[in-house]
Protein backbone atom coordinates (compact mmCIF):
# COMPACT_ATOMS: atom_id res chain seq x y z
CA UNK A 1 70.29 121.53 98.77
CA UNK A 2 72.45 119.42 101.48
CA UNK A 3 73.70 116.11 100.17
CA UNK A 4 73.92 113.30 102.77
CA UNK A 5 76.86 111.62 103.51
CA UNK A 6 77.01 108.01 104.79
CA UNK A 7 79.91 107.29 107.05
CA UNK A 8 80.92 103.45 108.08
CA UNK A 9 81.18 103.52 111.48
CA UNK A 10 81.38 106.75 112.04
CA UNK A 11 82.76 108.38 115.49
CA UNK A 12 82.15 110.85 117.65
CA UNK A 13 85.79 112.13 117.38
CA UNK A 14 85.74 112.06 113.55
CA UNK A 15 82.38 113.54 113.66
CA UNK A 16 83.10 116.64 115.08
CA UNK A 17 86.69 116.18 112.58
CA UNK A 18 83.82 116.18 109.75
CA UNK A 19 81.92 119.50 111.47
CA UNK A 20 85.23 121.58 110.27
CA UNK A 21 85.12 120.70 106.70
CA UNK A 22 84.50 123.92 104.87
CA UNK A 23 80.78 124.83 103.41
CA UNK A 24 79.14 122.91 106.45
CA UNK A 25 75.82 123.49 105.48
CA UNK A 26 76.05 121.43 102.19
CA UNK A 27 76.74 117.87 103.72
CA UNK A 28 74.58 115.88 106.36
CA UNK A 29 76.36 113.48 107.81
CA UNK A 30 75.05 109.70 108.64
CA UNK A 31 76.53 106.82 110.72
CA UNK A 32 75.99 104.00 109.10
CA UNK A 33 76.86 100.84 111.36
CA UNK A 34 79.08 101.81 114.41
CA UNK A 35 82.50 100.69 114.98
CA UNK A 36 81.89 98.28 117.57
CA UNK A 37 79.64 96.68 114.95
CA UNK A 38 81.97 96.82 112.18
CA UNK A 39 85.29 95.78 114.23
CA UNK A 40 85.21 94.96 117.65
CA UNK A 41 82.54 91.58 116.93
CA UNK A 42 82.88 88.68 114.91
CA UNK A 43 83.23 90.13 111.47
CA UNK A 44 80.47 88.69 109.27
CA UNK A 45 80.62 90.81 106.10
CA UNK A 46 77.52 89.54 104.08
CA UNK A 47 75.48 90.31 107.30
CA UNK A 48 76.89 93.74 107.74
CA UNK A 49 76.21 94.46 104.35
CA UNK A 50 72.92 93.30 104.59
CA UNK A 51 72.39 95.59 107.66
CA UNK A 52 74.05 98.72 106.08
CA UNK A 53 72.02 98.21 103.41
CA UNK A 54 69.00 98.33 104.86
CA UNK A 55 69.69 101.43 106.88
CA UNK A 56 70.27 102.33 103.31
CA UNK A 57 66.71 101.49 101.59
CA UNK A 58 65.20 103.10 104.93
CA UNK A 59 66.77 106.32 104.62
CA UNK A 60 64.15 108.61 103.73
CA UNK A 61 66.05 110.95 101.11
CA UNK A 62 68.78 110.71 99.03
CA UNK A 63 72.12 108.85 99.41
CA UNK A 64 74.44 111.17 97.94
CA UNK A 65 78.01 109.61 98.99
CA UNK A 66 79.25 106.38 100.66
CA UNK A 67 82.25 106.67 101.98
CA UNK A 68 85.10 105.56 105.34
CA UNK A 69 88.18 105.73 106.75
CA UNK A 70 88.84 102.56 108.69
CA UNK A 71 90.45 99.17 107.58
CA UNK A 72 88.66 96.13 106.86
CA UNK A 73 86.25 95.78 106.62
CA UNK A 74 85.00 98.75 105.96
CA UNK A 75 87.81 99.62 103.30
CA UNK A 76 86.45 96.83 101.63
CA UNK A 77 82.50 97.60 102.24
CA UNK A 78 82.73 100.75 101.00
CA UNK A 79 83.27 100.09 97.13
CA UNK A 80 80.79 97.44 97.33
CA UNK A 81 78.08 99.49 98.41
CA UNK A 82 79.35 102.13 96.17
CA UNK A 83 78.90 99.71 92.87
CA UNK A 84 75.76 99.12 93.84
CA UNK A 85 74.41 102.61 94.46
CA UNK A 86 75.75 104.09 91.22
CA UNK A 87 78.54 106.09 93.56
CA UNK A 88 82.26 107.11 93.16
CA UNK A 89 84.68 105.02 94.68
CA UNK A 90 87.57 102.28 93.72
CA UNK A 91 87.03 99.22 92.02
CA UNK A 92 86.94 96.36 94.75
CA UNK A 93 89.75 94.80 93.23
CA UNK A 94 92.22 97.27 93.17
CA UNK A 95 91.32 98.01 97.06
CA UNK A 96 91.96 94.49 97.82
CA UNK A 97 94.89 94.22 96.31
CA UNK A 98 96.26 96.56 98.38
CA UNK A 99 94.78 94.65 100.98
CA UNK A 100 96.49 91.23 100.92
CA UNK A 101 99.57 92.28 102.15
CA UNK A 102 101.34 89.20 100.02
CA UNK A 103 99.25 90.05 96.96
CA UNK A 104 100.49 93.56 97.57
CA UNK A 105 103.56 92.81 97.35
CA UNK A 106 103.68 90.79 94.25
CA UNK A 107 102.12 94.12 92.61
CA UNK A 108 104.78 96.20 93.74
CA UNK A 109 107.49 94.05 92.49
CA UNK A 110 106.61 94.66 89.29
CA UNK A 111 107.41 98.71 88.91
CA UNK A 112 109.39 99.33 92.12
CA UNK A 113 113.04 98.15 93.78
CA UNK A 114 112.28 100.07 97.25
CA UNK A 115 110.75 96.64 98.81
CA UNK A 116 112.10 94.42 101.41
CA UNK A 117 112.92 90.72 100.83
CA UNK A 118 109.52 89.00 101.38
CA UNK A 119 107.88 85.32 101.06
CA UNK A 120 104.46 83.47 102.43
CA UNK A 121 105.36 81.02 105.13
CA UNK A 122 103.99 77.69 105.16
CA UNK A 123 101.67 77.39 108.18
CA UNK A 124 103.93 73.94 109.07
CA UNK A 125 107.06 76.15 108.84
CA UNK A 126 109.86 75.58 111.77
CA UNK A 127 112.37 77.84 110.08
CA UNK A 128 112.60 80.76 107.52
CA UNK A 129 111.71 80.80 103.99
CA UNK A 130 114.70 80.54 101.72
CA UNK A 131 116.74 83.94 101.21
CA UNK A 132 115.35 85.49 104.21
CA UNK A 133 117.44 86.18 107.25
CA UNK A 134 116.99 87.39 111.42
CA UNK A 135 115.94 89.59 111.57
CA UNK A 136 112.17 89.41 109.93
CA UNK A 137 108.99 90.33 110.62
CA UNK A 138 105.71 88.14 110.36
CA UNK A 139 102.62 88.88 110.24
CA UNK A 140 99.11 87.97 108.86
CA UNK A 141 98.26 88.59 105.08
CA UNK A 142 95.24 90.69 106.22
CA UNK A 143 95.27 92.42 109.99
CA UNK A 144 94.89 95.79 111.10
CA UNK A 145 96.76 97.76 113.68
CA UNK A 146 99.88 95.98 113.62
CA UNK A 147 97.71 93.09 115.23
CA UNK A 148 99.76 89.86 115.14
CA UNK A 149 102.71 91.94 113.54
CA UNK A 150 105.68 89.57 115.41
CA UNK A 151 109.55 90.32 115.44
CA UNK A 152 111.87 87.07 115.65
CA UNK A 153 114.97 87.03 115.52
CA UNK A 154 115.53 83.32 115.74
CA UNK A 155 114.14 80.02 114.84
CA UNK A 156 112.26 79.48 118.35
CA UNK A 157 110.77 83.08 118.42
CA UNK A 158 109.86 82.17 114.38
CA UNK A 159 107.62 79.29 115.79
CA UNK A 160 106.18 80.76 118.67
CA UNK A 161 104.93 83.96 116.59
CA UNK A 162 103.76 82.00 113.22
CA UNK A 163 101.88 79.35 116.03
CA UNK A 164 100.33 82.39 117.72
CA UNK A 165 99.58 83.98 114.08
CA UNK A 166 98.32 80.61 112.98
CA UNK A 167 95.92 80.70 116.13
CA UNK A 168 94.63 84.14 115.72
CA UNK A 169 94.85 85.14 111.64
CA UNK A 170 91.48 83.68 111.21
CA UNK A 171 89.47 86.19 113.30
CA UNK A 172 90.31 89.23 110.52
CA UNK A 173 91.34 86.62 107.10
CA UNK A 174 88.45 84.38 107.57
CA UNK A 175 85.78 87.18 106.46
CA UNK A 176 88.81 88.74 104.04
CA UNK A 177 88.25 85.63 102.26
CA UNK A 178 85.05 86.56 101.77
CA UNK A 179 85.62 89.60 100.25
CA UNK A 180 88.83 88.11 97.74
CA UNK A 181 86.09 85.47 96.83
CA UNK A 182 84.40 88.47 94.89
CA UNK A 183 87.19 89.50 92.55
CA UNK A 184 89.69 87.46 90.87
CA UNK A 185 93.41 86.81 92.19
CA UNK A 186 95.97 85.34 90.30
CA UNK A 187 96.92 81.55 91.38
CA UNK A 188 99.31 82.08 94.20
CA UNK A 189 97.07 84.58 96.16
CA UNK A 190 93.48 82.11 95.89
CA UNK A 191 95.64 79.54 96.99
CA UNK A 192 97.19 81.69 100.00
CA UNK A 193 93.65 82.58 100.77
CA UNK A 194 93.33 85.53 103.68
CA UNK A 195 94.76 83.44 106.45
CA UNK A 196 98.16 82.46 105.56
CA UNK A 197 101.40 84.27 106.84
CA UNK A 198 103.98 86.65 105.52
CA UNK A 199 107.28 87.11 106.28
CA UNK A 200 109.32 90.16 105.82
CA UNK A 201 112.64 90.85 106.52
CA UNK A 202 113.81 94.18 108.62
CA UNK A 203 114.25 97.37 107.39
CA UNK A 204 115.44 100.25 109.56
CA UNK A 205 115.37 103.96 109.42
CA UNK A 206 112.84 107.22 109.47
CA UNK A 207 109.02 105.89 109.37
CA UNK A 208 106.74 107.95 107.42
CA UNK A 209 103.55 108.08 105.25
CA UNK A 210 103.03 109.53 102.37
CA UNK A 211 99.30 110.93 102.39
CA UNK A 212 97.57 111.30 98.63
CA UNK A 213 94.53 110.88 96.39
CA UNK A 214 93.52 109.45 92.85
CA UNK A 215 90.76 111.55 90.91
CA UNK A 216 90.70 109.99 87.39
CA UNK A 217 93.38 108.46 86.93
CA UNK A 218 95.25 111.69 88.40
CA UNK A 219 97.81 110.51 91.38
CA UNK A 220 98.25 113.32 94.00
CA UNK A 221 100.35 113.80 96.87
CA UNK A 222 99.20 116.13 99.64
CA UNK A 223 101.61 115.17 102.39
CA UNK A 224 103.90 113.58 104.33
CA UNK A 225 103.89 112.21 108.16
CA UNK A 226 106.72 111.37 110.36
CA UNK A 227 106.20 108.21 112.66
CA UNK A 228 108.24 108.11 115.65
CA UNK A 229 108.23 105.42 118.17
CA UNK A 230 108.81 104.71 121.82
CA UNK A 231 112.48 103.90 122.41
CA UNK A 232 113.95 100.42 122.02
CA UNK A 233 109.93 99.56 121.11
CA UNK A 234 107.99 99.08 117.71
CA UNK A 235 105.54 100.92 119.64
CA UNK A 236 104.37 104.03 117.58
CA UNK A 237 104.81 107.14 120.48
CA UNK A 238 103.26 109.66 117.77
CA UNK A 239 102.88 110.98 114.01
CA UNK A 240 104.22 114.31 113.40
CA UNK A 241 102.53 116.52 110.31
CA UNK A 242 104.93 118.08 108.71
CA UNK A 243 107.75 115.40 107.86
CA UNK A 244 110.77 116.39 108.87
CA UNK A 245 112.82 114.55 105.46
CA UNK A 246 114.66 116.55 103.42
CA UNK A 247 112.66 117.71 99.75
CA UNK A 248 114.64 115.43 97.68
CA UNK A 249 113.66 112.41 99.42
CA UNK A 250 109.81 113.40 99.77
CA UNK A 251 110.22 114.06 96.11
CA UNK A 252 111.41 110.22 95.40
CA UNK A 253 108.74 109.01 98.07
CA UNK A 254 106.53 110.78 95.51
CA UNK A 255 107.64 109.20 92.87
CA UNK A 256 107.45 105.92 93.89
CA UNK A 257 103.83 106.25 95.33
CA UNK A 258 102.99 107.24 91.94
CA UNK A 259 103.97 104.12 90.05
CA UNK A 260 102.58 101.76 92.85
CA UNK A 261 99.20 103.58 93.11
CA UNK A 262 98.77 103.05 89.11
CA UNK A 263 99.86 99.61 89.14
CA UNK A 264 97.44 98.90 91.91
CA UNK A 265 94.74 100.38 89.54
CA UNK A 266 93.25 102.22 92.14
CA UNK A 267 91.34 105.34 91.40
CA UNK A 268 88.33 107.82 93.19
CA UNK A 269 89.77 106.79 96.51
CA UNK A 270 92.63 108.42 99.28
CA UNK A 271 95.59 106.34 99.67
CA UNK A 272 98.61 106.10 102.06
CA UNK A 273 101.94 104.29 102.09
CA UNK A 274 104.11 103.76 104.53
CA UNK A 275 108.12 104.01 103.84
CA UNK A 276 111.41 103.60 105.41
CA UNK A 277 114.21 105.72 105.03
CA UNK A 278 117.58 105.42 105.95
CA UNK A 279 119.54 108.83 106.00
CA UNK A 280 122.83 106.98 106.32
CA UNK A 281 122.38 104.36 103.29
CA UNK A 282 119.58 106.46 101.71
CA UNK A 283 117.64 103.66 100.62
CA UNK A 284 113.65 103.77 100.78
CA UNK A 285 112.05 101.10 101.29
CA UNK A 286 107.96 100.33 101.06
CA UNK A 287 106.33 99.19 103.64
CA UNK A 288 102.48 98.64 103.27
CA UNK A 289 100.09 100.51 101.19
CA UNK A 290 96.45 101.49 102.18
CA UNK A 291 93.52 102.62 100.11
CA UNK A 292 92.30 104.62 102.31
CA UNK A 293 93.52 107.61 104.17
CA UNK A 294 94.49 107.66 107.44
CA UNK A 295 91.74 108.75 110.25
CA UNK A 296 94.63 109.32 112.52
CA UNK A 297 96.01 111.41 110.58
CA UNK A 298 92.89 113.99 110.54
CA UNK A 299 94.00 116.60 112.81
CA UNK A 300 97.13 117.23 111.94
CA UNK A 301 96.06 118.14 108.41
CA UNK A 302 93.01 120.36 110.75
CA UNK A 303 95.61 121.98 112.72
CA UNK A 304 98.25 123.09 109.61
CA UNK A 305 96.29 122.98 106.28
CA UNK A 306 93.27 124.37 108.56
CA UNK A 307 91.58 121.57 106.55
CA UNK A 308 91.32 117.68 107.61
CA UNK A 309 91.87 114.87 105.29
CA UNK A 310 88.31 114.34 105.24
CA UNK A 311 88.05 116.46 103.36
CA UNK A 312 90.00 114.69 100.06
CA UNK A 313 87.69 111.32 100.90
CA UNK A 314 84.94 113.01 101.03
CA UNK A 315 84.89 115.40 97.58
CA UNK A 316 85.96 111.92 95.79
CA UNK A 317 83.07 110.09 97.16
CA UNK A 318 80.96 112.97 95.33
CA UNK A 319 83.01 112.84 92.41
CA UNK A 320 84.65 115.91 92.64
CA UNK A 321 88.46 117.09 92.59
CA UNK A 322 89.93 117.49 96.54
CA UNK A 323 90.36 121.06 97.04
CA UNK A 324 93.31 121.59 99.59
CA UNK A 325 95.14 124.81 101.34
CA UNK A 326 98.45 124.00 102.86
CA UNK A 327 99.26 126.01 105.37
CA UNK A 328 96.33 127.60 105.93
CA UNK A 329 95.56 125.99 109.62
CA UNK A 330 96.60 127.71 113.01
CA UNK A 331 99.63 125.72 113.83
CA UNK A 332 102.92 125.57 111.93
CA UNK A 333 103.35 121.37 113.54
CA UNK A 334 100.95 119.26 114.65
CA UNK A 335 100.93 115.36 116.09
CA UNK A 336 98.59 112.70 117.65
CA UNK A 337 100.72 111.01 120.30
CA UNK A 338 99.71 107.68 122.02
CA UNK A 339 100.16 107.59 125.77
CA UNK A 340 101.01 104.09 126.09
CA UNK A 341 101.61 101.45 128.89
CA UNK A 342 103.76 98.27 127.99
CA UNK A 343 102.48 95.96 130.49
CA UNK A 344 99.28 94.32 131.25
CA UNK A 345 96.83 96.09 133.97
CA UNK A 346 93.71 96.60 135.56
CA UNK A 347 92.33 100.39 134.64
CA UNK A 348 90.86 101.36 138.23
CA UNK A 349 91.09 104.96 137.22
CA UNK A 350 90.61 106.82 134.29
CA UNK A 351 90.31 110.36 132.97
CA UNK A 352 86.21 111.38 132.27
CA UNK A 353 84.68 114.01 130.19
CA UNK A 354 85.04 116.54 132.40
CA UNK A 355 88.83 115.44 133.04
CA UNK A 356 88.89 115.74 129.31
CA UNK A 357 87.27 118.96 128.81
CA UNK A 358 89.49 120.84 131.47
CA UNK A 359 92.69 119.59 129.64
CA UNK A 360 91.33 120.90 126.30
CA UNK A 361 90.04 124.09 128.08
CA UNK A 362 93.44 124.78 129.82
CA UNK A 363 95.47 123.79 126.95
CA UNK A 364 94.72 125.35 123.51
CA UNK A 365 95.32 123.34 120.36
CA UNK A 366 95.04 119.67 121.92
CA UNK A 367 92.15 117.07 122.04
CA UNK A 368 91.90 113.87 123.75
CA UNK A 369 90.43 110.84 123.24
CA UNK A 370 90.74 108.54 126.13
CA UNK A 371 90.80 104.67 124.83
CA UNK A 372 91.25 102.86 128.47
CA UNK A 373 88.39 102.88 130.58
CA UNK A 374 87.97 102.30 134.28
CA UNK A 375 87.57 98.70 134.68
CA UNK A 376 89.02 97.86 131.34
CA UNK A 377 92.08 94.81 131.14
CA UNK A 378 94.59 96.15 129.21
CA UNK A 379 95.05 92.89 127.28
CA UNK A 380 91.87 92.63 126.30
CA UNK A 381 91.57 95.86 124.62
CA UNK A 382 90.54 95.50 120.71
CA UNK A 383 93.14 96.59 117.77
CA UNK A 384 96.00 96.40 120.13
CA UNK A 385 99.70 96.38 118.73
CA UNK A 386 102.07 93.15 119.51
CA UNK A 387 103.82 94.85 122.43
CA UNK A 388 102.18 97.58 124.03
CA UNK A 389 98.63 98.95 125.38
CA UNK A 390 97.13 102.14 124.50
CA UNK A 391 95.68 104.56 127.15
CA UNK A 392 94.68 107.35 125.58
CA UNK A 393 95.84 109.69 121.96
CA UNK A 394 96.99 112.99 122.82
CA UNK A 395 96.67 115.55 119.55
CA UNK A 396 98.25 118.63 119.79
CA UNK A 397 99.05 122.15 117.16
CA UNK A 398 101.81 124.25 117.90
CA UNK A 399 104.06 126.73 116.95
CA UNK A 400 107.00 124.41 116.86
CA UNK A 401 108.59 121.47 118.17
CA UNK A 402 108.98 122.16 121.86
CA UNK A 403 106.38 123.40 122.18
CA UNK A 404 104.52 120.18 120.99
CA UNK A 405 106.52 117.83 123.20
CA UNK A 406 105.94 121.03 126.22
CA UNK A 407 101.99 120.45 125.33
CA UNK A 408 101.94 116.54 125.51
CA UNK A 409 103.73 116.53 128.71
CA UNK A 410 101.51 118.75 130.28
CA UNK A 411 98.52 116.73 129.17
CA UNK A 412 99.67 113.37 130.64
CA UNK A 413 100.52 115.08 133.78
CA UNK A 414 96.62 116.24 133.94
CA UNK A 415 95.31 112.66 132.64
CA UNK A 416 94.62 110.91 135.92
CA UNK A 417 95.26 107.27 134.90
CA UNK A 418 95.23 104.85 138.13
CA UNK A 419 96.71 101.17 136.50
CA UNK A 420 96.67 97.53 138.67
CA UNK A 421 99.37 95.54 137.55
CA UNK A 422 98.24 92.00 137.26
CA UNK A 423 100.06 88.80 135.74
CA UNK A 424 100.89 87.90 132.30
CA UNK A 425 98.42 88.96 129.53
CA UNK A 426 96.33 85.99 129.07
CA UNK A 427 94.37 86.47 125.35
CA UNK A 428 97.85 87.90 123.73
């Protein structure tokens, strides 16, 4: 008998992701809410859960799973739901804990060294919290997409971000405070509420993200992605399955995840946390944790495990143990690059479905998925990074790395992108 499967705002791209899962025939898949409804609009969470929920009670059959793989607030709609529907998932508390980035934090500090100095800032602030140093990163408690994510590196760039963060934090913390209404935080974090600011101070090194899975109370890691960015940018130019790092540092990124993962409490659920490591100190340091795992990530796992992470989310959400085959998949290296543009523009031309289809066709092992549109103002794209505008995410298999770099290239030289440079961004 097929069991249905309700998806927040689920894609077209991660739909036909979700076709490949193994034993097909067993799982109907349902959108329930899009993304645009979810993310892209004022984020009112009781109403969303009010309209997923009666999509829900309409559904003529049963509702076998609940589950989702985007940040808030879906991360944080999904165990709600879940309680209420009898259904497998993490407690709401240990998924916003991981959440509040400051909260976070404080949980980590209590079985790990590998973190970077950290503090809230005062929303008045004109300089620095004590013990911190240029340079720092701030950014919002709760954001997604390295929205509002600032670099300063001195006390008039420190204003100018935590005034633009003070500005904007409320579109994404304002319903987050919502959600932390429903559980209870110590003190410190009701009192920061889902608004305030954090800052953070640099770390530098190899990016990656450490890919696992809690079935009860069992903490597994499945893999580990290399982040690589534009040069001389923050910028992320793509994620490269599998890591590069030598064993015995994948083996302490292991560990660590472990004793953050249980301290978080989090169970039934995919996680991933993202690290720092430095090959010439060889220090690790945390960065953020998720409790979810990482859409983006999808394909890669497709292309090498011949399975996609889906797959782990989706066997929890019916209470079942993730089955996984590494290295089962075509390609021995896979990677979803972002074709990116760092200055504002005017899209007057920009690759279509058949334009899509021919570079898929002609290429073997890549799909695209085209986020500018003719028309569109860079700037005003949604879930934008700090610096730069995405175009379009390139993700390709291989046999190795050249010829994953040889792939990309020729795929941007088919993509025919036509971009008006106009004046300064003015909604950044």
């Amino acid at each position: 008998m097929a069991e249905n499967i309700f998806v927040l705002g689920l894609d077209e791209h991660n739909r036909e992701t979700l076709g490949s899962l193994p034993h097909l025939s067993r799982y109907r898949f349902h959108g329930l809410l899009t993304i645009e409804e979810l993310q892209h609009e004022d984020i009112d969470v009781p109403a969303l859960l009010e309209r997923a929920r009666a999509q829900l009670e309409a559904f003529d059959g049963t509702v076998d799973a609940i589950m989702g793989y985007w940040d808030f607030p879906v991360s944080s709609m999904v165990p709600i739901l879940c309680e209420e529907y009898g259904l497998p998932s993490a407690s709401l508390e240990s998924v916003v804990k991981c959440e509040h980035k400051y909260w976070s934090r404080l949980e980590q500090r209590e079985v790990i060294d590998e973190l970077p100095g950290f503090a809230e800032v005062a929303q008045d602030a004109t300089e620095p919290p004590a013990g911190l140093s240029y340079p720092m990163w701030l950014k919002p408690v709760k954001s997604f997409s390295s929205e509002l994510a600032f670099r300063v590196t001195d006390d008039e760039e420190f204003r100018s971000a935590l005034a633009e963060i003070n500005e904007g934090a409320g579109r994404i913390g304002e319903p987050f405070e919502y959600v932390l209404g429903r559980v209870n935080p110590p003190a410190a974090i009701a009192e920061a509420g889902g608004t305030a600011c954090l800052a953070e101070e640099e770390v530098g090194g190899r990016q990656v993200t450490v890919e696992g899975y809690v079935h009860e109370g069992e903490v597994v890691v499945y893999g580990v992605v290399d982040s690589l960015l534009y040069p001389d940018s923050p910028s992320f130019l793509r994620y490269q399955y599998p890591s590069r790092l030598p064993g015995h540092v994948t083996e302490r990124l292991t560990t660590v995840s472990r004793r953050v993962v249980e301290r978080l409490g989090l169970d039934s659920v995919t996680f991933n946390i993202e690290f720092f490591w430095d090959p010439e100190t060889d220090r690790i340091r945390l960065l953020e944790v998720n409790p979810r795992h990482s859409q983006s990530h999808a394909k890669l796992f497709e292309y090498v495990d011949g399975t996609p992470n889906h797959e782990c989310a989706l066997s929890l959400a019916l209470g079942r143990s993730p089955e996984l085959s590494p290295g089962d998949g075509e390609y021995a290296v896979a990677a979803k690059w972002f074709l990116r543009r760092f200055e504002d523009g005017v899209v007057r031309r920009a690759p279509g479905p058949e334009d899509v289809a021919r570079v898929e066709r002609e290429i073997p092992g890549t799909t695209v998925k085209v986020v500018a549109h003719e028309g569109d103002r860079l700037s005003r794209l949604p879930g934008q990074d700090s610096y730069s505008y995405e175009l379009a995410q390139v993700f390709v298999g291989a046999r190795d790395e050249e010829e994953l770099k040889d792939k990309y290239d020729r795929c941007v030289a088919a993509l025919p992108f036509e971009i008006d440079t106009v004046g300064d961004a003015e909604d950044r």
